[in-house]
Protein backbone atom coordinates (compact mmCIF):
# COMPACT_ATOMS: atom_id res chain seq x y z
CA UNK A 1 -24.59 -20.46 -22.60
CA UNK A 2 -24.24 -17.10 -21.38
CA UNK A 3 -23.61 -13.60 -23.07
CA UNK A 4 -21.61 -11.38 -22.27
CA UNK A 5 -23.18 -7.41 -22.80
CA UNK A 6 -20.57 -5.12 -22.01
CA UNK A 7 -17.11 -4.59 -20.79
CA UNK A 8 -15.46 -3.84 -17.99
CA UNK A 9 -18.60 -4.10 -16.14
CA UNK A 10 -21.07 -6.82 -17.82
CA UNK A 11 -24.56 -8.67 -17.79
CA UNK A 12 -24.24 -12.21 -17.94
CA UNK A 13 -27.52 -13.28 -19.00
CA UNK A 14 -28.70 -17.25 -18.86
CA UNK A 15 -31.75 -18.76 -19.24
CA UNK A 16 -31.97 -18.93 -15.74
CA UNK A 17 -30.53 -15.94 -14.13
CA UNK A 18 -28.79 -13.02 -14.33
CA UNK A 19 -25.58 -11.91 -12.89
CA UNK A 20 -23.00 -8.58 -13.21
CA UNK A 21 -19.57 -9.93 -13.99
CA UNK A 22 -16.85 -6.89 -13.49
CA UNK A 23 -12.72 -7.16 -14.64
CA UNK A 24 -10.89 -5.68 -12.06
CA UNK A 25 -7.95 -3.13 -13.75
CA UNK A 26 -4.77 -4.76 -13.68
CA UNK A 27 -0.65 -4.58 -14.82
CA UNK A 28 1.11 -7.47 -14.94
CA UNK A 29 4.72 -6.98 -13.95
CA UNK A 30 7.77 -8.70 -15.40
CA UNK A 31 7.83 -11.90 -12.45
CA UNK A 32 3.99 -12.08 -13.68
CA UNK A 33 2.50 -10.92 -10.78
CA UNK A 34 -0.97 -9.02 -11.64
CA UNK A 35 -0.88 -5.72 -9.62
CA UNK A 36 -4.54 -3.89 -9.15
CA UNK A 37 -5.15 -0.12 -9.19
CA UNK A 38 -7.82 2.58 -9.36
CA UNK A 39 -7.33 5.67 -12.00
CA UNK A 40 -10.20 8.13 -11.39
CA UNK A 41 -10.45 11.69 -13.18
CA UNK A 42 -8.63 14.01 -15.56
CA UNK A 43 -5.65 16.15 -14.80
CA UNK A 44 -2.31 16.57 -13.04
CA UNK A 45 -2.05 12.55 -11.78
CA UNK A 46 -1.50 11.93 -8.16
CA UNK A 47 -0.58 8.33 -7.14
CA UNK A 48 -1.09 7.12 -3.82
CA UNK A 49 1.55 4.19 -2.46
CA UNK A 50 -0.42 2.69 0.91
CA UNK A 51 1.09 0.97 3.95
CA UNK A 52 0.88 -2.23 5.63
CA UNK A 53 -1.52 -4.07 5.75
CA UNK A 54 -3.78 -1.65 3.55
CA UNK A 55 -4.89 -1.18 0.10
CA UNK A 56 -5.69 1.09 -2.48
CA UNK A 57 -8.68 1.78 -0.40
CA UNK A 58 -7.26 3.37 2.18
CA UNK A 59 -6.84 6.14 0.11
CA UNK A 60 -10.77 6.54 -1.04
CA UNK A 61 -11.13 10.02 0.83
CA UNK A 62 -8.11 11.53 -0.15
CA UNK A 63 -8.56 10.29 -3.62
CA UNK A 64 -12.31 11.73 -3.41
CA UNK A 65 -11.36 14.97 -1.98
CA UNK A 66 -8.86 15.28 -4.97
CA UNK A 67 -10.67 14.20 -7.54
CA UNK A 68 -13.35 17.01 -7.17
CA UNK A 69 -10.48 19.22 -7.10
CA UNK A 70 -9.71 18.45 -10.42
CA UNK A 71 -6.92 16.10 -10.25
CA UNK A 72 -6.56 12.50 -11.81
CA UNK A 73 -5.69 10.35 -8.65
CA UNK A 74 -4.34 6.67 -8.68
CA UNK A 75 -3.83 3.91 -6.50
CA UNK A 76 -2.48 0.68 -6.03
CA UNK A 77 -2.35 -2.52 -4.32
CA UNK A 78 0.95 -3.67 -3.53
CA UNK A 79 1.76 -7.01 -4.69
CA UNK A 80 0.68 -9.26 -1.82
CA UNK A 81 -1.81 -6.87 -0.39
CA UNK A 82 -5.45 -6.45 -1.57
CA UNK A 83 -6.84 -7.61 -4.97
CA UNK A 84 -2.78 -7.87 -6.56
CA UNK A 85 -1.60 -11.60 -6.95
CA UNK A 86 -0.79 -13.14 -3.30
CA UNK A 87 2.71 -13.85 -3.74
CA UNK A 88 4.70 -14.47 -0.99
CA UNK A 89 7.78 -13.52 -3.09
CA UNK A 90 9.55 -10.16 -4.15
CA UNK A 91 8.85 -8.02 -0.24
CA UNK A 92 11.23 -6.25 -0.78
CA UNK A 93 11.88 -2.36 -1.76
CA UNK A 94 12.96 -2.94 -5.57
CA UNK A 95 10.34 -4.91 -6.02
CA UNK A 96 7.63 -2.39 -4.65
CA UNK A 97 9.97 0.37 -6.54
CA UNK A 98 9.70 -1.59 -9.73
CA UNK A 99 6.51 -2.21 -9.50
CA UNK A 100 5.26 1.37 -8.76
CA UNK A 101 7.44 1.79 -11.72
CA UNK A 102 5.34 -0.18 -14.18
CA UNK A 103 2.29 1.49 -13.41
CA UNK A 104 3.27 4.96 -14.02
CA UNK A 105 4.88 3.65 -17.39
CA UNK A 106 1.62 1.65 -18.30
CA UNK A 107 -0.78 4.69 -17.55
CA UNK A 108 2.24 7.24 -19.12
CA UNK A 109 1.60 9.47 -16.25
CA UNK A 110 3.80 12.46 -16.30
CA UNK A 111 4.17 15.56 -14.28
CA UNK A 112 2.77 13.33 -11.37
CA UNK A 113 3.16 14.10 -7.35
CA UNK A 114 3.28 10.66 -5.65
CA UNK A 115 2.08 10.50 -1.90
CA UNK A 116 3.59 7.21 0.18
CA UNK A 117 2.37 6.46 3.76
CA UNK A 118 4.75 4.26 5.95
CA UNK A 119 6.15 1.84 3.78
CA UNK A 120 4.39 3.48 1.00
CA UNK A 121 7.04 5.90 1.94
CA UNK A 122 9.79 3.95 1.44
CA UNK A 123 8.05 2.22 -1.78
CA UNK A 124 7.88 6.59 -3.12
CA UNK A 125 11.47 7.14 -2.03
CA UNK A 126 13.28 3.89 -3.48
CA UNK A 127 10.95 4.51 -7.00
CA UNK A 128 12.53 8.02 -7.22
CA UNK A 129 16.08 6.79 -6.55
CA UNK A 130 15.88 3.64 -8.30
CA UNK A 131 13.70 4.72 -11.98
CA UNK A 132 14.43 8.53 -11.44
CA UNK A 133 12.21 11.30 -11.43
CA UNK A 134 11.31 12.05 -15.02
CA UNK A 135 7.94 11.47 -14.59
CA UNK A 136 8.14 13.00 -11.16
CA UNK A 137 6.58 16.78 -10.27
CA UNK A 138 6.38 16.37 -5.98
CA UNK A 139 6.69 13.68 -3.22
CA UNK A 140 4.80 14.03 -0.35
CA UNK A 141 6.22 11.10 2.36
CA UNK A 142 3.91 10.36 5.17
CA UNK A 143 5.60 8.45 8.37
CA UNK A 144 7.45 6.67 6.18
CA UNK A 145 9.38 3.64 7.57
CA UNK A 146 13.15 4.93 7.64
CA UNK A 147 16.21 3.15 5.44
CA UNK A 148 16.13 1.05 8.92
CA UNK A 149 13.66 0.19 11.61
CA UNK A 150 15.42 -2.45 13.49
CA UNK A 151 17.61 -1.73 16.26
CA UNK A 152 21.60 -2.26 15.60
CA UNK A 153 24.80 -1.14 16.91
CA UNK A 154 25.30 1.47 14.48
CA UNK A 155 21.28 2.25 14.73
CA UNK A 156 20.31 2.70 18.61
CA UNK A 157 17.26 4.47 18.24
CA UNK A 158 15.56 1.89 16.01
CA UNK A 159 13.18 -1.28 16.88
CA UNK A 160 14.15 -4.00 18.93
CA UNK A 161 13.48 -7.14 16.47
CA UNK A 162 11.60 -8.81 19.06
CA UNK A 163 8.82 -6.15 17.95
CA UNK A 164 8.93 -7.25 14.90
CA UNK A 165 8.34 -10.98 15.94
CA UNK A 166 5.89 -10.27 18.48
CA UNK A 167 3.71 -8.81 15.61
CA UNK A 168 4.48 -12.04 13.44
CA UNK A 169 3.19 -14.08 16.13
CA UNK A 170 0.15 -12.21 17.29
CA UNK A 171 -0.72 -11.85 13.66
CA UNK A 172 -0.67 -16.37 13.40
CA UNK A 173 -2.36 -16.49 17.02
CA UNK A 174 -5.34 -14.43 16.09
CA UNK A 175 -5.90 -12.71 13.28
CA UNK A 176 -8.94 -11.32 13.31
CA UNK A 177 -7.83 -10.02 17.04
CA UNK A 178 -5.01 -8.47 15.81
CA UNK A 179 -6.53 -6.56 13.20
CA UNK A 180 -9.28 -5.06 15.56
CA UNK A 181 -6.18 -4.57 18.25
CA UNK A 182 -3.78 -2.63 15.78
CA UNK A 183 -6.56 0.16 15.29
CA UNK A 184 -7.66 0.76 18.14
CA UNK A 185 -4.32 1.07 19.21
CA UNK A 186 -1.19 2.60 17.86
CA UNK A 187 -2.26 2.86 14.29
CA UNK A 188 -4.47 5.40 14.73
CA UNK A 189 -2.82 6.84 17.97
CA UNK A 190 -5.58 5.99 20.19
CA UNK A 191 -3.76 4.71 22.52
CA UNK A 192 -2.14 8.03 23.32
CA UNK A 193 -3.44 9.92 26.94
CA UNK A 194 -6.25 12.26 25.92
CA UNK A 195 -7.03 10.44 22.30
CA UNK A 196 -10.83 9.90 22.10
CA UNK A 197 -11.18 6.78 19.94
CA UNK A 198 -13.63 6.41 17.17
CA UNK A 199 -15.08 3.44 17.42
CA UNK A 200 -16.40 3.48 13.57
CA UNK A 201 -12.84 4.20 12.32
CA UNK A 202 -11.62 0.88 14.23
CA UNK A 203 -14.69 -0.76 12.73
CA UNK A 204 -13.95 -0.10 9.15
CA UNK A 205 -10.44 -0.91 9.88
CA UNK A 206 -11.16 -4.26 11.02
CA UNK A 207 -13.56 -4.58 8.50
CA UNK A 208 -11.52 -4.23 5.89
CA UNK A 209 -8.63 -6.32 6.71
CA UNK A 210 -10.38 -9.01 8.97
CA UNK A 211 -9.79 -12.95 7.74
CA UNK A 212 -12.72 -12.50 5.58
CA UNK A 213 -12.26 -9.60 3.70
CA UNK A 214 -11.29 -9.78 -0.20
CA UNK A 215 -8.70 -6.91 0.72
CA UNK A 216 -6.60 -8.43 2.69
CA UNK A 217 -3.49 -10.84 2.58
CA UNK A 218 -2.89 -13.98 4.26
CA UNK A 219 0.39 -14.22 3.07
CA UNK A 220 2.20 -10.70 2.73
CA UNK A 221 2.31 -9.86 6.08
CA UNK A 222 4.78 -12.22 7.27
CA UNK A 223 7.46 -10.96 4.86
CA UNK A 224 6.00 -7.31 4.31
CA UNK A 225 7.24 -7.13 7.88
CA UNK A 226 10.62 -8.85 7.73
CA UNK A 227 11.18 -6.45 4.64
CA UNK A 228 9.81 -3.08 6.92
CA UNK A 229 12.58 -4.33 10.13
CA UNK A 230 15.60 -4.36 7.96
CA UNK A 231 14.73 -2.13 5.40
CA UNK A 232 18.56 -0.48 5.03
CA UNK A 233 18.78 -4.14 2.57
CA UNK A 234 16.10 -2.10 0.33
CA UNK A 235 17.86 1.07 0.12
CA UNK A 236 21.37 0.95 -1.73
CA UNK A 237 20.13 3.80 -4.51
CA UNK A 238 20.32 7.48 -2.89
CA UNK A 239 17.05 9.34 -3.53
CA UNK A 240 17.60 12.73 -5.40
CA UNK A 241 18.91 15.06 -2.85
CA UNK A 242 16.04 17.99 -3.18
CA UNK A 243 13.39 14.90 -2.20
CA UNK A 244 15.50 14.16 0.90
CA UNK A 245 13.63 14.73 4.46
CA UNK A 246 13.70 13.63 7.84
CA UNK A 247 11.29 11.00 8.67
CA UNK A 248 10.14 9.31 12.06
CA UNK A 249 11.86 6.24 13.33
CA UNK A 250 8.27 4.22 13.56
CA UNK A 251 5.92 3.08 10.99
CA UNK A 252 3.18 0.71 9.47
């Protein structure tokens, strides 16, 4: 028999070894799905709402260089993605919405600015149309997907949905290849003429999302992406006209 010395973080002391046991910080929303997050510091919150295929800790420097600024600064890991439950079901915007919303009513944040990359973005914008913006001081939308990314008659400009399946299928094909492709490519923009490339930035990248890695989905991608191309589904809630701004047509 073991025991068990402290919480969250523990000693689990045998007669034969010893190991650290940690609980990870969790919600659990109302389709049960456990949804992970970090809450560092005192202050005015700011929550942090990542794109695909990231995680909470794609936000560690911002969250850092906020912190010692004296904020409070939380982040999530969207269901699917990361160290939240891998369910294949609920990709969609309400969903994220909802659950964004449950985590800002379980930590009773108020006053709080929420920053959403890509479909982060789209996860701030829905959460702000769909639960209001009571508990709402700022957004701050980075590249956020738009209402629609997939190319229609009545949407020209937008994504051809072969794009969409191309990525589907080099994502089954090789995954650890696409992951090492994505940054070195367009996610970063070093594919652009005159970009100098980081190779340690494309390194961590991979790192943290290759096959191996405990951040990183096997199944959300598939319909993460399906809910990114036809995102105008997710959208039937207007966002509050003063958070209203024009976004670019392309996102992760």
């Amino acid at each position: 028999m073991g025991t068990l010395l402290s919480k969250p973080c523990c000693l689990l002391v045998t007669p034969h070894a010893t190991w650290y046991a940690c609980t990870m910080p969790t919600i659990t929303t109302k389709d049960g799905v456990e949804i992970f997050y970090k809450d560092w510091g005192k202050g005015q919150p700011i929550v942090f709402s990542h794109g695909w295929p990231l995680s909470a800790d794609d936000w560690d420097t911002q969250m850092l260089f906020f912190l010692h600024h004296g904020y409070r600064v939380i982040a999530h890991d969207r269901r699917g993605h990361g160290r939240s439950t891998q369910t294949g079901d609920g990709h969609d915007m309400d969903h994220y919405a909802d659950d964004l919303a449950a985590l800002t009513a379980h930590l009773d944040l108020k006053n709080a600015v929420h920053v959403g990359h890509s479909t982060g973005g789209g996860e701030v914008t829905h959460y702000l149309g769909r639960h209001g913006e009571s508990r709402v001081a700022k957004a701050a939308i980075v590249s956020a997907v738009p209402p629609l990314m997939v190319k229609t008659a009545t949407n020209p400009g937008g994504l051809p949905k072969e794009v969409f399946d191309g990525l589907q299928a080099q994502l089954a094909a090789d995954r650890s290849q696409f992951y090492r492709d994505l940054p070195a490519g367009p996610f970063y923009g070093f594919n652009r003429p005159g970009a100098k490339a980081s190779e340690a930035i494309i390194q961590n990248w991979w790192r943290s999302h290759k096959p191996t890695s405990p951040t990183t989905s096997r199944r959300s991608p598939y319909p993460c992406w399906s809910c990114m191309g036809m995102t105008i589904r997710s959208f039937p809630t207007p966002i509050p006209r003063h958070y209203r701004r024009s976004c670019s047509r392309t996102g992760r």
